[in-house]
Protein backbone atom coordinates (compact mmCIF):
# COMPACT_ATOMS: atom_id res chain seq x y z
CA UNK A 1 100.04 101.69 99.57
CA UNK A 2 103.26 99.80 100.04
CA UNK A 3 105.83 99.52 102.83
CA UNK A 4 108.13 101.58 101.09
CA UNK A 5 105.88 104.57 100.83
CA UNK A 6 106.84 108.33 101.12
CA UNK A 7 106.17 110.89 103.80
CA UNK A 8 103.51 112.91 101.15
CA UNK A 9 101.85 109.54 100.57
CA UNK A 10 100.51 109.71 104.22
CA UNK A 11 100.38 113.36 103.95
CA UNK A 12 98.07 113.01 101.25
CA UNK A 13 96.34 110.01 103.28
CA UNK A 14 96.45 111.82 106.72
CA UNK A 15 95.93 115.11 105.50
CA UNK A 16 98.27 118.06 105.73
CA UNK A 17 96.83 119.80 109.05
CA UNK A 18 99.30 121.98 110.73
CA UNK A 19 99.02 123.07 114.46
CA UNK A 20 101.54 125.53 115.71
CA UNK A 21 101.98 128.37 118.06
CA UNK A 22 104.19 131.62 118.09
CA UNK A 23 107.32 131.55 120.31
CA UNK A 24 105.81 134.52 123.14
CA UNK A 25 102.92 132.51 123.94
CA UNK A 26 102.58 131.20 127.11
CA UNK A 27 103.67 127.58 128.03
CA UNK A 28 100.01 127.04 129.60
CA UNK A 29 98.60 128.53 126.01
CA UNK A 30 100.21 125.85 124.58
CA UNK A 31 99.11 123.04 126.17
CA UNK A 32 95.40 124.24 126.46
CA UNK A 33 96.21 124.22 122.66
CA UNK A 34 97.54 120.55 122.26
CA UNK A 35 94.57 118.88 124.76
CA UNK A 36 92.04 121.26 122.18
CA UNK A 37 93.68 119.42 119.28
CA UNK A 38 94.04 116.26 120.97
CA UNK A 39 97.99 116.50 119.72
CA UNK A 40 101.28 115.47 121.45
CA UNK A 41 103.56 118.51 119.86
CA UNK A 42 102.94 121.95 118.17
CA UNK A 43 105.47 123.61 115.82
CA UNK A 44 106.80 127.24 117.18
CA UNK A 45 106.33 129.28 113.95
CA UNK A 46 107.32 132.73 114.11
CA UNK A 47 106.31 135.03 110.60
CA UNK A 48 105.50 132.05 108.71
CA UNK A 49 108.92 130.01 109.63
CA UNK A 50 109.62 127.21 111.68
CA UNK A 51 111.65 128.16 114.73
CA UNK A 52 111.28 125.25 116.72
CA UNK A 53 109.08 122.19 118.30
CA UNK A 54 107.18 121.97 121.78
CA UNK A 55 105.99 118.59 122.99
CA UNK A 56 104.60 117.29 125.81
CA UNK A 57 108.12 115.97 126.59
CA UNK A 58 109.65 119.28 126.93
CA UNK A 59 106.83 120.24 129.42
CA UNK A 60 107.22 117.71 131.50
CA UNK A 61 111.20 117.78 131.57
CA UNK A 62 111.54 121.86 131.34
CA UNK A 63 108.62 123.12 133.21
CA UNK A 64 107.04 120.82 135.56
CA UNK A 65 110.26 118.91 136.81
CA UNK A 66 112.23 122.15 136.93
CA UNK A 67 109.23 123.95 139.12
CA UNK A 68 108.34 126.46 136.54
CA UNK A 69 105.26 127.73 136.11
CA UNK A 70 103.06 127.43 132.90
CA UNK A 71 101.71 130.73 133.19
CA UNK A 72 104.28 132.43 133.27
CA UNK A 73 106.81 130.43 131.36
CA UNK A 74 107.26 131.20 127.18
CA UNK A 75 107.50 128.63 125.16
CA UNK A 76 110.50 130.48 123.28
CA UNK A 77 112.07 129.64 126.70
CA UNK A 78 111.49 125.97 126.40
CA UNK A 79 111.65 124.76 122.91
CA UNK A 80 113.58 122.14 121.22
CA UNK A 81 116.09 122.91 118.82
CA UNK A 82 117.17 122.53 116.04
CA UNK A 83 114.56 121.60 114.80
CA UNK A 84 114.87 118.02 112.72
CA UNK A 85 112.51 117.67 109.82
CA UNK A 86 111.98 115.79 106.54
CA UNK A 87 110.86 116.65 102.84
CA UNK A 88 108.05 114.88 101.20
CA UNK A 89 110.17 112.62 99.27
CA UNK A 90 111.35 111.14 102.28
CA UNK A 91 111.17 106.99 102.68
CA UNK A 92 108.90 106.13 105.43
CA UNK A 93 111.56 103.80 106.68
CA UNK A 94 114.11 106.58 106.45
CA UNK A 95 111.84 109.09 108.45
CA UNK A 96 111.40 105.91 111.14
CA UNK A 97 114.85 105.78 111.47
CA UNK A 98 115.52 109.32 112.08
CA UNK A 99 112.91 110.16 114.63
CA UNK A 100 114.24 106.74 116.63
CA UNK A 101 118.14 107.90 116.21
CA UNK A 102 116.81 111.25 117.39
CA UNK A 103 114.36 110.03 120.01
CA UNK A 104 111.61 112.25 118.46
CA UNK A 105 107.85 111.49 118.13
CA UNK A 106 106.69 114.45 115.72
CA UNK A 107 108.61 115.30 112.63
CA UNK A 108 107.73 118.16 110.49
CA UNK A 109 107.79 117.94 106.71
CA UNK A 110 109.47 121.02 104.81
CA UNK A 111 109.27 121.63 101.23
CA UNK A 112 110.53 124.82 99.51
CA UNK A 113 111.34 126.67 102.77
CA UNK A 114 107.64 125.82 104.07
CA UNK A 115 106.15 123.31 106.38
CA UNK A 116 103.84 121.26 104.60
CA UNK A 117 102.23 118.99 107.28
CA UNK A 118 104.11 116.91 110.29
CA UNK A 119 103.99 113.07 111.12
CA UNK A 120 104.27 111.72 113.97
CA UNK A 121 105.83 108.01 115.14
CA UNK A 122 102.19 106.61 115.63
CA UNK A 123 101.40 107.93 111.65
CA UNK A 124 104.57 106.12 110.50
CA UNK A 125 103.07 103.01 112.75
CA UNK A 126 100.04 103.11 111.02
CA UNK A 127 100.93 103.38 107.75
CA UNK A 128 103.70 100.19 107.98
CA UNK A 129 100.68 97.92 109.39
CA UNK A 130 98.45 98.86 106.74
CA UNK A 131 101.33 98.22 104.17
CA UNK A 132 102.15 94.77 105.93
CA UNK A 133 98.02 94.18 105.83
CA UNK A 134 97.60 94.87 102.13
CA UNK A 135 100.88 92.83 101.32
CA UNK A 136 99.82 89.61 103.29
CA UNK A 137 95.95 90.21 101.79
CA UNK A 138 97.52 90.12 98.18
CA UNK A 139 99.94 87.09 99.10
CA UNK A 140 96.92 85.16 100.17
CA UNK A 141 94.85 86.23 96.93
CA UNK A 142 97.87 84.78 94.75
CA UNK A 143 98.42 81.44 97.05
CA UNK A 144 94.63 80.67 96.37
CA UNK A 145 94.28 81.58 92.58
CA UNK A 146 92.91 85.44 93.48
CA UNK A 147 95.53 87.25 92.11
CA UNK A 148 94.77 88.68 88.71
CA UNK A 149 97.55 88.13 86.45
């Protein structure tokens, strides 16, 4: 693992789980979906292709501050789009800087026309103190004579 890792190296750490929901369900159906997954976002996939993103942010800013009601909203009628999205061979630093430019906290990961997994900001996170960890661990192993080599 190293700082300058790709987005399919923590795809393949994280695993490639996808949760989504189609673009008639209700708004409600979706978040009764999210708290069941313990996730912040789902992907909107209608027939197998990525039409869009619902989060708890566009919930909270489309449904609940506008007086909406879950029940009876769709989520077609509240997604975010376009939707922005990465290939595996994405940097991790490069997929930090887009979701911060974009103000985004879940970014899904397309290869060949297909979603292959998503990543959120706290994945990214993760993955750049682990790097940090292991690079400080193997400074320390050279400094005292550890380091093979």
């Amino acid at each position: 693992m190293n700082i300058s890792g790709t987005i399919d190296s923590i795809l393949n750490y994280k695993g490639k789980q996808i949760w989504s929901i189609q673009p008639f369900a209700t708004v409600y159906e979706a978040v009764e979906k999210m708290a069941e997954k313990n996730v912040g976002a789902l992907l909107v996939m209608e027939n197998d292709r990525l039409v869009g993103m619902f989060s708890e942010r566009d919930y909270t800013r489309k449904v609940v501050l506008h007086g909406k009601s879950s029940r009876q909203t769709l989520v077609r009628e509240i997604i975010s789009r376009p939707v922005i999205s990465v290939d595996p061979d994405c940097s991790v630093e490069e997929a930090m800087r887009i979701m911060t430019e974009n103000r985004i906290r879940h970014l899904p990961v397309i290869e060949s026309d297909q979603v292959v997994g998503v990543v959120s900001i706290g994945d990214l996170v993760n993955w750049m103190i682990s790097a940090q960890h292991l690079a400080l661990n193997q400074m320390e192993d050279y400094i005292t004579g550890k380091y093979p080599g």
